[in-house]
Protein backbone atom coordinates (compact mmCIF):
# COMPACT_ATOMS: atom_id res chain seq x y z
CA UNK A 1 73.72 120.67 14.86
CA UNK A 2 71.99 117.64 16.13
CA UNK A 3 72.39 115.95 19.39
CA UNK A 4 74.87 113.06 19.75
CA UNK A 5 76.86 110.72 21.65
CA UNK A 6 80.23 112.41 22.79
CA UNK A 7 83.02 111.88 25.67
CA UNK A 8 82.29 113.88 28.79
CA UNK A 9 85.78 114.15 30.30
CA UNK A 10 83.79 115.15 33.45
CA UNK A 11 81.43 111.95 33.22
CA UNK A 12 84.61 110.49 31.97
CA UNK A 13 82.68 108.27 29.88
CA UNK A 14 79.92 109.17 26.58
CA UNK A 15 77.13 110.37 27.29
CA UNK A 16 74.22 112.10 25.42
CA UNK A 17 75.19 115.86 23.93
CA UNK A 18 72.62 118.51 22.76
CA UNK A 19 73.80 121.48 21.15
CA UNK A 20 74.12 124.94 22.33
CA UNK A 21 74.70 128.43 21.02
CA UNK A 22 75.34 131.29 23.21
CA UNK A 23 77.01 134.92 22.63
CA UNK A 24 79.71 135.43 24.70
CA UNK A 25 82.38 138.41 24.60
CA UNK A 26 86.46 138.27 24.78
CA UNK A 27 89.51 140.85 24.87
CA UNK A 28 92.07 140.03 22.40
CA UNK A 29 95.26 142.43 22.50
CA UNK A 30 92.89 145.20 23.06
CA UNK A 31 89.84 144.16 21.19
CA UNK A 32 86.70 143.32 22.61
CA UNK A 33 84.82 140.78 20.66
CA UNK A 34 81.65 139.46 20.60
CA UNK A 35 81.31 135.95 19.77
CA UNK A 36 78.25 133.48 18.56
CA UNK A 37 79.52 129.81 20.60
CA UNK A 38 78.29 126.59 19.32
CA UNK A 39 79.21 123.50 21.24
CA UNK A 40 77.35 120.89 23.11
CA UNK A 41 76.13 120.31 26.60
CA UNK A 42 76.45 117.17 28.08
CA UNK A 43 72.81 116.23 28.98
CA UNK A 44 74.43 114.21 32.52
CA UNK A 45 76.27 117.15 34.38
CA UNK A 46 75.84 120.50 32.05
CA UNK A 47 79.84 120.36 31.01
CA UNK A 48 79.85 122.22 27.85
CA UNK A 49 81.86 119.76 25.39
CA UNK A 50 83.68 121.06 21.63
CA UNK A 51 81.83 119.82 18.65
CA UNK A 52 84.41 116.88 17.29
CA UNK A 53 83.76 118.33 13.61
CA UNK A 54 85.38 121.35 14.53
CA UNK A 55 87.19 120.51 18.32
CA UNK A 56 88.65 124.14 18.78
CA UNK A 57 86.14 126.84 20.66
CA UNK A 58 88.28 129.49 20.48
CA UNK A 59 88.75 129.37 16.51
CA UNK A 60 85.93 131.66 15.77
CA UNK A 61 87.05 134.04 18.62
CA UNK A 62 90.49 134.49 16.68
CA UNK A 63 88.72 134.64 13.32
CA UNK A 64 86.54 137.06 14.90
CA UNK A 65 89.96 139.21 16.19
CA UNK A 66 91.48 139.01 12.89
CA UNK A 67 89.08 140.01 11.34
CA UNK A 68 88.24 143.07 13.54
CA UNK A 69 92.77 143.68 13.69
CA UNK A 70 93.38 143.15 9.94
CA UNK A 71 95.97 140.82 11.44
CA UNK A 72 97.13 137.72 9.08
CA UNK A 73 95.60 134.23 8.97
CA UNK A 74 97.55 131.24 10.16
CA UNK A 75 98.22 130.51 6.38
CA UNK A 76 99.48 133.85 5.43
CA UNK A 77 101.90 133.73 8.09
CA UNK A 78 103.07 130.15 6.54
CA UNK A 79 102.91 131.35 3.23
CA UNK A 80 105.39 134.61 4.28
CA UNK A 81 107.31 131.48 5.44
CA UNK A 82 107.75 129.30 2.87
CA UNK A 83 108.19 131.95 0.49
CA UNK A 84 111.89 133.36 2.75
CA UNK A 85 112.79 128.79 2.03
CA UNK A 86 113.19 128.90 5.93
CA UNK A 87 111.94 126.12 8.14
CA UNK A 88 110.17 127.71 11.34
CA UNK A 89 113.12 127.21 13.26
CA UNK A 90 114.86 129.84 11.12
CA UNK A 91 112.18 132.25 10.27
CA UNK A 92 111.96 132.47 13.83
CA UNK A 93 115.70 132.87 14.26
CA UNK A 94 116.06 135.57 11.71
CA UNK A 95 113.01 137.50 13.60
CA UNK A 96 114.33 137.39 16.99
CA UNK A 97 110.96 135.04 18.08
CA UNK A 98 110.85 131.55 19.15
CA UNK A 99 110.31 128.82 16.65
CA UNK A 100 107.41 127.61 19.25
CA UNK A 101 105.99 131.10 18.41
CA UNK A 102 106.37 130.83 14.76
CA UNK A 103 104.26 127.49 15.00
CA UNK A 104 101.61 128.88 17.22
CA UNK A 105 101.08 131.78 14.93
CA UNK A 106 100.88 129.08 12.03
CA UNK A 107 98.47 126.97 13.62
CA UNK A 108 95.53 129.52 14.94
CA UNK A 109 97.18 132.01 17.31
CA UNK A 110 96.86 135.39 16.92
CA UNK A 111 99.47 137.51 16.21
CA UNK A 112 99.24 140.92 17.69
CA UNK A 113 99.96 144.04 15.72
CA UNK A 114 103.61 144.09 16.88
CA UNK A 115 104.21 140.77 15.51
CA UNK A 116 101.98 141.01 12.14
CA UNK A 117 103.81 143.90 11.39
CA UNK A 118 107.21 142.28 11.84
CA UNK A 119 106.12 138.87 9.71
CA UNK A 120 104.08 141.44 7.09
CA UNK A 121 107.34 142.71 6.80
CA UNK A 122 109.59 140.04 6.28
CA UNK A 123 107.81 139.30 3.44
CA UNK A 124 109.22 141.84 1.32
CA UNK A 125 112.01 140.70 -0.50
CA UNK A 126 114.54 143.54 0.81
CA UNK A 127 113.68 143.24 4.07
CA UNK A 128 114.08 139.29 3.80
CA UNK A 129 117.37 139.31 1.89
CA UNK A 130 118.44 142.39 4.86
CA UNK A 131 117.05 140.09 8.09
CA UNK A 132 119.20 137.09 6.53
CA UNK A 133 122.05 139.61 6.25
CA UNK A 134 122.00 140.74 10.16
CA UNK A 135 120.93 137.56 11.59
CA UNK A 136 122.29 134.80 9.04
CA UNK A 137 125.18 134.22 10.79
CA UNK A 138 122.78 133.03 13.64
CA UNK A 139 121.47 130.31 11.40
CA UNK A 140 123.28 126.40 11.62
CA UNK A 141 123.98 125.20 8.21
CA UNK A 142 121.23 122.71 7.52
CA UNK A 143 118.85 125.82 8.13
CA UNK A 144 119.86 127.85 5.36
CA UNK A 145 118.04 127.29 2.39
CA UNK A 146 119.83 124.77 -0.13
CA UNK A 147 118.92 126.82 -2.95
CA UNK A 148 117.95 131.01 -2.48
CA UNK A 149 114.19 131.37 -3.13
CA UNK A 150 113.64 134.00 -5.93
CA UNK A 151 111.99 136.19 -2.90
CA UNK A 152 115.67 136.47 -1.61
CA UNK A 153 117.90 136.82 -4.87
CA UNK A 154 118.97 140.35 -5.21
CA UNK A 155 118.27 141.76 -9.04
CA UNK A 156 121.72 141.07 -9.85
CA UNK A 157 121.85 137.44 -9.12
CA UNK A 158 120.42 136.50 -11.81
């Protein structure tokens, strides 16, 4: 990383940035992590500023827990998704979460072990087909799928 001109929001205006590493450690749902931080420090007041190639500081701490929990990446827990044909709104509904909690966990937040064991889980095809059974009927029409993904076809509906 180089130095460069970036937006101090405590300047409130751009100012000169060099970068800066640092270790620093974090408790994640019962992990303890210890994390290498790069970012930038605004050369005007110290205010440590996010690199605007990569603005989110806490993404390597949540790598860094997932990697330490075994929990699943934001994509996994889309791909579990997409595979069910359910929109957020009713993957969340058929899991008894919110749908704002289905798109945090789909856009960096980590799950715990409670909740990657419940999404892990739902992406069997039994369990699936038996979650759209209980909690179907909780579902509005336009959030069923229009067609059944082969994930929730039963071996005799073919």
């Amino acid at each position: 990383m180089m130095a460069r001109t970036l937006f101090c929001p405590r300047c409130f205006c751009e100012r000169n940035a060099s970068p800066i590493e640092y270790d620093d450690r974090f408790e994640i749902h019962g992990y303890t992590l210890d994390v290498r931080i790069h970012a930038y420090e605004c050369s005007a007041c110290g205010e440590e500023l996010a690199d605007p190639d990569d603005p989110d500081l806490m993404r390597p701490v949540h790598e860094a827990y997932r990697l330490a929990s075994g929990t699943l990446a934001p994509d996994e827990v889309r791909a579990i998704r997409e595979r069910t044909g359910l929109s957020q709104v009713g993957f969340a509904t058929i899991l008894g979460m919110s749908p704002a909690t289905v798109h945090a966990f789909e856009h960096g937040r980590p799950l715990n072990i409670k909740e990657d064991n419940l999404i892990r889980l739902a992406g069997l095809p039994g369990a699936a087909r038996f979650l759209l059974a209980l909690r179907g009927h909780l579902l509005r029409p336009g959030q069923r799928p229009a067609r059944m993904p082969p994930m929730l076809k039963r071996p005799a509906d073919d």
